[in-house]
PDB file of N, CA and C in Angstrom:
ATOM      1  N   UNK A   1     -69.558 -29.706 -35.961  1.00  0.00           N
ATOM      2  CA  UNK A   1     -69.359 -29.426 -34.555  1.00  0.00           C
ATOM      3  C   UNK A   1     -67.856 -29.418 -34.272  1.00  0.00           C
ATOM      4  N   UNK A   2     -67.294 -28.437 -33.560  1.00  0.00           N
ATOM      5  CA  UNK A   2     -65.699 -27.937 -33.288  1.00  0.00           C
ATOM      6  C   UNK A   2     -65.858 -29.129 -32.227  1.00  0.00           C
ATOM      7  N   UNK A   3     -63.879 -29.463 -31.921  1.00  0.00           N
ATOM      8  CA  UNK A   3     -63.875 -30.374 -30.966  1.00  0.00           C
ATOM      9  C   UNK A   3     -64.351 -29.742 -29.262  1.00  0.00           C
ATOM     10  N   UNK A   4     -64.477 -27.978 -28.811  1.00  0.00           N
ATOM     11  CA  UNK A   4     -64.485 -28.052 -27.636  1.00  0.00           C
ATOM     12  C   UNK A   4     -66.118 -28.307 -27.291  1.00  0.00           C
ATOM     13  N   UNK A   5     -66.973 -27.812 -28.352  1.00  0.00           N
ATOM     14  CA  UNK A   5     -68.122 -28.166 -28.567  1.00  0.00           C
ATOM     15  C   UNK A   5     -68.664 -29.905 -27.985  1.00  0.00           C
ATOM     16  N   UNK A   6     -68.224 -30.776 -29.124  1.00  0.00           N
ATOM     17  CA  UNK A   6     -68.152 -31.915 -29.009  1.00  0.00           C
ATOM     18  C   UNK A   6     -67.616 -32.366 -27.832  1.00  0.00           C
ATOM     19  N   UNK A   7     -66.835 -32.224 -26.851  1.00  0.00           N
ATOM     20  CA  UNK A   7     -65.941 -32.502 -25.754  1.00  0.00           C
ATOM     21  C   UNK A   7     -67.102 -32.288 -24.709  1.00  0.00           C
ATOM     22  N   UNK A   8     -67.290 -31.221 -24.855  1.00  0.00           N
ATOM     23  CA  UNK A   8     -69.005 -30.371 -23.895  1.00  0.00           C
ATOM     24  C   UNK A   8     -69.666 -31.496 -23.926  1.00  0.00           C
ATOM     25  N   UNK A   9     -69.956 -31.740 -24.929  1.00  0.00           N
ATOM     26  CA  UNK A   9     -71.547 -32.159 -25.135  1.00  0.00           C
ATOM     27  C   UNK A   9     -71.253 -33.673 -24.596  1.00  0.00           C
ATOM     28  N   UNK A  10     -69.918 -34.201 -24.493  1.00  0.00           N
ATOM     29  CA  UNK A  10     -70.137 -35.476 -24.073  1.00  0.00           C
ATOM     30  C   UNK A  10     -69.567 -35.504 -22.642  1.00  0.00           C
ATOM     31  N   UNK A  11     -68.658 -34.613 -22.077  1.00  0.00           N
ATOM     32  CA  UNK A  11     -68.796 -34.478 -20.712  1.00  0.00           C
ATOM     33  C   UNK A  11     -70.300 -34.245 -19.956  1.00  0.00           C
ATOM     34  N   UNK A  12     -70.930 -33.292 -20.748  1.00  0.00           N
ATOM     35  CA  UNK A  12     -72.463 -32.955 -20.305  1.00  0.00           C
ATOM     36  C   UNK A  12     -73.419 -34.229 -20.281  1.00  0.00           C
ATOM     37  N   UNK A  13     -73.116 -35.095 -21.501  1.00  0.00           N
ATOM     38  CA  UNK A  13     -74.341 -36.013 -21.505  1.00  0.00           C
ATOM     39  C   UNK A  13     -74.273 -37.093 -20.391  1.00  0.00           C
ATOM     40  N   UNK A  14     -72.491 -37.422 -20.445  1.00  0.00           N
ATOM     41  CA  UNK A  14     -72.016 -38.667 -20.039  1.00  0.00           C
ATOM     42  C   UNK A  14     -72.522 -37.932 -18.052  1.00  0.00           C
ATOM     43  N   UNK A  15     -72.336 -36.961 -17.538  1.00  0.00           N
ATOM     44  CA  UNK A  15     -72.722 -36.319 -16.114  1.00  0.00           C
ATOM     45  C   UNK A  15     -73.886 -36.636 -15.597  1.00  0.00           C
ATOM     46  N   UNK A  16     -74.965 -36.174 -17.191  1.00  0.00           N
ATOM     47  CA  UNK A  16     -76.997 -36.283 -17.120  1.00  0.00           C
ATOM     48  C   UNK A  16     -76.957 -38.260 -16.715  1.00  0.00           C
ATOM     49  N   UNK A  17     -76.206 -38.655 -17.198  1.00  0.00           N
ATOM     50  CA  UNK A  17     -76.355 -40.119 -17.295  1.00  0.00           C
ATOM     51  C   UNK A  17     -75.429 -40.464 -15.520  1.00  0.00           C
ATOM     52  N   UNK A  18     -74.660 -39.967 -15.169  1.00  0.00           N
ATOM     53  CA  UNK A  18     -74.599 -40.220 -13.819  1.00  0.00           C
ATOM     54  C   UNK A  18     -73.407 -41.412 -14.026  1.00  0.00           C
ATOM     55  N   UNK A  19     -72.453 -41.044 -15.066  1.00  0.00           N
ATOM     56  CA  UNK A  19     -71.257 -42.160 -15.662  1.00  0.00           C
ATOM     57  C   UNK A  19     -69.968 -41.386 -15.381  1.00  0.00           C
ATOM     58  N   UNK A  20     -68.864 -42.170 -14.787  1.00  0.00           N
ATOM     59  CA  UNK A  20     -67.834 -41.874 -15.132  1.00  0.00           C
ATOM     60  C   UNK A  20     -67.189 -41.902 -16.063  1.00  0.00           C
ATOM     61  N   UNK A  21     -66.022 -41.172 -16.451  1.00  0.00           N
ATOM     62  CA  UNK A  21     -64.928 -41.850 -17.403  1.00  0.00           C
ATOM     63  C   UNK A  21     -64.997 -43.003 -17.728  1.00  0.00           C
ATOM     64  N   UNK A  22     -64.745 -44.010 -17.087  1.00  0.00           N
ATOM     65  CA  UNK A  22     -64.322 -45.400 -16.902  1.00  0.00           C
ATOM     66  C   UNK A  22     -65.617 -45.986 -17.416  1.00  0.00           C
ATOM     67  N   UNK A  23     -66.830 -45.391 -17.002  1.00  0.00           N
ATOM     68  CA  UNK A  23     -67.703 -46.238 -16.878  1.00  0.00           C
ATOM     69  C   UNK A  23     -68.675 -46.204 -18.234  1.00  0.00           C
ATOM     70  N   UNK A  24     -68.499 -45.032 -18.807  1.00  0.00           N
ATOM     71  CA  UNK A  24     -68.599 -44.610 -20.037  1.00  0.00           C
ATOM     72  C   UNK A  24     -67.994 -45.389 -21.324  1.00  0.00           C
ATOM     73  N   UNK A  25     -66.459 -45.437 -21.096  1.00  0.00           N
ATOM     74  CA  UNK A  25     -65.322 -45.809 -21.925  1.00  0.00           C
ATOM     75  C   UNK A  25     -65.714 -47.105 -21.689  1.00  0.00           C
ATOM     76  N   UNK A  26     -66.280 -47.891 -20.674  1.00  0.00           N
ATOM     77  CA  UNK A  26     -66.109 -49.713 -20.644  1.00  0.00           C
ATOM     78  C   UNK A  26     -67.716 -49.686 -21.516  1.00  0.00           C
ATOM     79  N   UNK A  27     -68.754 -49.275 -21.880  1.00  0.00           N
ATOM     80  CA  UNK A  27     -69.643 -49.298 -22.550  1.00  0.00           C
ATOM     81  C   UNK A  27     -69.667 -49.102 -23.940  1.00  0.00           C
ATOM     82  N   UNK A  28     -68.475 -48.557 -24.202  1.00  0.00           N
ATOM     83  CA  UNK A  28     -68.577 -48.249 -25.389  1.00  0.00           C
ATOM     84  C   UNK A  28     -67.507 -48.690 -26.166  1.00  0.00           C
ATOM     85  N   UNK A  29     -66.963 -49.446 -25.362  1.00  0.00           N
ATOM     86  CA  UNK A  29     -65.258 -49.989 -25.690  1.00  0.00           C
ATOM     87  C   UNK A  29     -64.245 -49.809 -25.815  1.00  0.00           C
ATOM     88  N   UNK A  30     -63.512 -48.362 -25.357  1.00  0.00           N
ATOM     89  CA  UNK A  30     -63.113 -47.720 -25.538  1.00  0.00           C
ATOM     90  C   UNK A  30     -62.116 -47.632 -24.479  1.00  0.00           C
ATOM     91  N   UNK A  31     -61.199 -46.634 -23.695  1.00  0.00           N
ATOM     92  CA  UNK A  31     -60.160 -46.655 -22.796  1.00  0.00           C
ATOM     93  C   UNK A  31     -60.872 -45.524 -22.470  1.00  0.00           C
ATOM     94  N   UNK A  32     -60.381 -45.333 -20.827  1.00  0.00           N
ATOM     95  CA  UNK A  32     -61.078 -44.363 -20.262  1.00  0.00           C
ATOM     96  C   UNK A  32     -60.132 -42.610 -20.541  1.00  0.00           C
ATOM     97  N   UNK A  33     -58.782 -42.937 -21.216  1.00  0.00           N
ATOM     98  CA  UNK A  33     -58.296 -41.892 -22.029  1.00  0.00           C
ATOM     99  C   UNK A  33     -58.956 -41.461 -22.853  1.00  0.00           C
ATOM    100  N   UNK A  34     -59.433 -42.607 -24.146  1.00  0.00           N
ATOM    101  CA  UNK A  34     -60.096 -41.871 -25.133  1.00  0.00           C
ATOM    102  C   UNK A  34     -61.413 -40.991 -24.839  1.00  0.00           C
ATOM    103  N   UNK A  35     -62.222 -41.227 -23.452  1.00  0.00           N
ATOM    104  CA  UNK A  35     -62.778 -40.409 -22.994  1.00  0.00           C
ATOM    105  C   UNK A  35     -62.732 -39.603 -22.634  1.00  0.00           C
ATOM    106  N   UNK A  36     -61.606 -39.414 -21.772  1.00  0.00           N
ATOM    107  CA  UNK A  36     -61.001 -37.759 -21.967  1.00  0.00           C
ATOM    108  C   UNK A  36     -60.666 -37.083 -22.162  1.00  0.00           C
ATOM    109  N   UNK A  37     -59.839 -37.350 -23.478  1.00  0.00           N
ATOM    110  CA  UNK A  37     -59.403 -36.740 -24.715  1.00  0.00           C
ATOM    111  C   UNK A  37     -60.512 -36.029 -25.240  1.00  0.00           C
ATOM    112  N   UNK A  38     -61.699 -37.123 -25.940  1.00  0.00           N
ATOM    113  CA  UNK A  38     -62.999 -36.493 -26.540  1.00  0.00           C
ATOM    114  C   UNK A  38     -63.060 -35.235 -26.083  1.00  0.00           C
ATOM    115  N   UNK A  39     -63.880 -35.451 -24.312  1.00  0.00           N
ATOM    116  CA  UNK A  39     -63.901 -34.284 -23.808  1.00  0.00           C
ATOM    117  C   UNK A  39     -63.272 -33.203 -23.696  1.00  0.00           C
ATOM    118  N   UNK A  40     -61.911 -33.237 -23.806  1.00  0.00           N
ATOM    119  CA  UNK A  40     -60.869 -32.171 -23.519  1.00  0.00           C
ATOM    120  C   UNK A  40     -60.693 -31.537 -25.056  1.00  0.00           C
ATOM    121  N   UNK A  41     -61.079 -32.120 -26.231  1.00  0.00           N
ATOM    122  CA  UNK A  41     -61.101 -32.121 -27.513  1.00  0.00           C
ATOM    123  C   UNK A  41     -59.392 -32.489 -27.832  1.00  0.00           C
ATOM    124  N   UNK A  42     -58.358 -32.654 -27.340  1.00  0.00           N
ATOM    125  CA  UNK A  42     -57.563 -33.556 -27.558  1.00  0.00           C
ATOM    126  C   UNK A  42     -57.419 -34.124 -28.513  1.00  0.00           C
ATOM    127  N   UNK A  43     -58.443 -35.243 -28.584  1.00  0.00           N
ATOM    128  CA  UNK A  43     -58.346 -36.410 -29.552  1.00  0.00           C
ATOM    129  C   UNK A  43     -58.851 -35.704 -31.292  1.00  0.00           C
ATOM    130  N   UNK A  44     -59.111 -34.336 -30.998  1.00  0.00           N
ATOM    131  CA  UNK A  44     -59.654 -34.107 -32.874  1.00  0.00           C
ATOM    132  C   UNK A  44     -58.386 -33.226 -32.754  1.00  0.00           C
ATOM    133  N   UNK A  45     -57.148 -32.519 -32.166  1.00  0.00           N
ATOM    134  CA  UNK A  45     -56.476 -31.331 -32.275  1.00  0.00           C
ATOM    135  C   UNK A  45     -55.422 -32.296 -33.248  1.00  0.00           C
ATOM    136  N   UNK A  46     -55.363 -33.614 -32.926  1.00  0.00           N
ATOM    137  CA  UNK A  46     -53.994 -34.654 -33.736  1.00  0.00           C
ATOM    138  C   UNK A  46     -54.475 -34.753 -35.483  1.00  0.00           C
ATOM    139  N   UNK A  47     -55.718 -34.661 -35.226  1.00  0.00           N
ATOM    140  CA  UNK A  47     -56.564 -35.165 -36.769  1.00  0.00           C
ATOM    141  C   UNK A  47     -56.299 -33.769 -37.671  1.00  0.00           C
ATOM    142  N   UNK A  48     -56.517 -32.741 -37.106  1.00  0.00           N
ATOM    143  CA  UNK A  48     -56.895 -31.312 -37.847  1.00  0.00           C
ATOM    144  C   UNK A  48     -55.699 -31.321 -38.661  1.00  0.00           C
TER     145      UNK A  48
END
């Protein structure tokens, strides 16, 4: 799965679930950046 793919799919899921950024990122342990990075695919463009 490409990162804008992946970014989709977790802006999409994290929306169905009725979560913010924040509220997402504090569940999963994470910073509410690294959540929007994911989404924005950001966070895989540094890795490639």
């Amino acid at each position: 799965m490409d990162s804008k793919k992946f970014g989709e799919f977790v802006a999409e899921t994290r929306k169905e679930l009725g979560l913010t950024q924040s509220e997402l990122a504090k569940k999963l342990s994470v910073t509410n950046k690294a959540v929007s990075r994911w989404e924005t695919g950001v966070y895989f463009q540094k890795g490639d």
